[in-house]
Protein backbone atom coordinates (compact mmCIF):
# COMPACT_ATOMS: atom_id res chain seq x y z
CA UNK A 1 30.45 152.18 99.33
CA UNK A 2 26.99 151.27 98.88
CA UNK A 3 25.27 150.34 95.39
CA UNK A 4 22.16 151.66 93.58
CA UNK A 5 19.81 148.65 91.86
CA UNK A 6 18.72 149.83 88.09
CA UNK A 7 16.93 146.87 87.31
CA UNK A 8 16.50 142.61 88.59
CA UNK A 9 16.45 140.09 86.28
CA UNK A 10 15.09 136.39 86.81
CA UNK A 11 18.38 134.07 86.62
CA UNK A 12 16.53 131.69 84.86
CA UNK A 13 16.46 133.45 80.96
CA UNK A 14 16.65 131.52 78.27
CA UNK A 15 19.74 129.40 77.19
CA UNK A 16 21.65 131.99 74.97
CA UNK A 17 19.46 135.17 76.51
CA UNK A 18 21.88 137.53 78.45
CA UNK A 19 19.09 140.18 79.53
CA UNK A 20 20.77 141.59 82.46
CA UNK A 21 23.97 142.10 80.55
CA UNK A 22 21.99 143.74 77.60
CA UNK A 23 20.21 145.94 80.34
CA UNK A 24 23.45 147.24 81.81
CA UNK A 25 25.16 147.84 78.37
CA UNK A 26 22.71 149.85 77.29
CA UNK A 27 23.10 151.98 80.97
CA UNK A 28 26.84 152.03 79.97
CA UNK A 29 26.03 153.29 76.24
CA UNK A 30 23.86 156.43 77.97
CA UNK A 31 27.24 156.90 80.33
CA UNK A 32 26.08 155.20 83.44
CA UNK A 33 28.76 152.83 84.35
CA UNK A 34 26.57 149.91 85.53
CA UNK A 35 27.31 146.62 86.05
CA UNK A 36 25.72 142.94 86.64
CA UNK A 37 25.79 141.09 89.83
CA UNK A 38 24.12 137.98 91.12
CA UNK A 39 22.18 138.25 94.15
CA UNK A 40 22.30 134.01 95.27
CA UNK A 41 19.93 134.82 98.10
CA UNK A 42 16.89 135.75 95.26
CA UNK A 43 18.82 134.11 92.55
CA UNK A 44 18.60 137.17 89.99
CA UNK A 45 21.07 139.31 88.29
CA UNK A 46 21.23 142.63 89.58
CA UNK A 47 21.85 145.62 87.47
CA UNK A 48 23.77 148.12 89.69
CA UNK A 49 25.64 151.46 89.77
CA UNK A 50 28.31 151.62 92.65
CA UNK A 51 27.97 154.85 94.55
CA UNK A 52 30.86 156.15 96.52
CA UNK A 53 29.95 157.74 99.75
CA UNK A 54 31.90 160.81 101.44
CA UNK A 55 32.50 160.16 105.19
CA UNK A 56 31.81 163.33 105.74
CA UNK A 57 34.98 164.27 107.20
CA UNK A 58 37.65 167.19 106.85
């Protein structure tokens, strides 16, 4: 399984300011079932779409 990044968002918003999760429900609204992560290492919220990858076998 591997993940596609829409969008990054600075972890530092505003108090009260949910960008990120505004971001990925408007993805969700269009029928792209994304979701919010936090990458700690950058310390952003990640807007992502899982992708499921075929192993290529029979």
């Amino acid at each position: 399984m591997s993940a596609r990044v829409l969008e990054r968002f600075p972890a530092g918003a505003p108090r009260g300011s949910w960008p990120a999760e505004e971001y990925a429900a408007a993805r969700r609204a269009e029928g792209e079932p994304a979701t919010v992560v936090m990458d700690l290492k950058s310390d952003a919220f990640l807007v992502v779409v899982e992708r499921f990858e075929e192993d290529g076998g029979a």
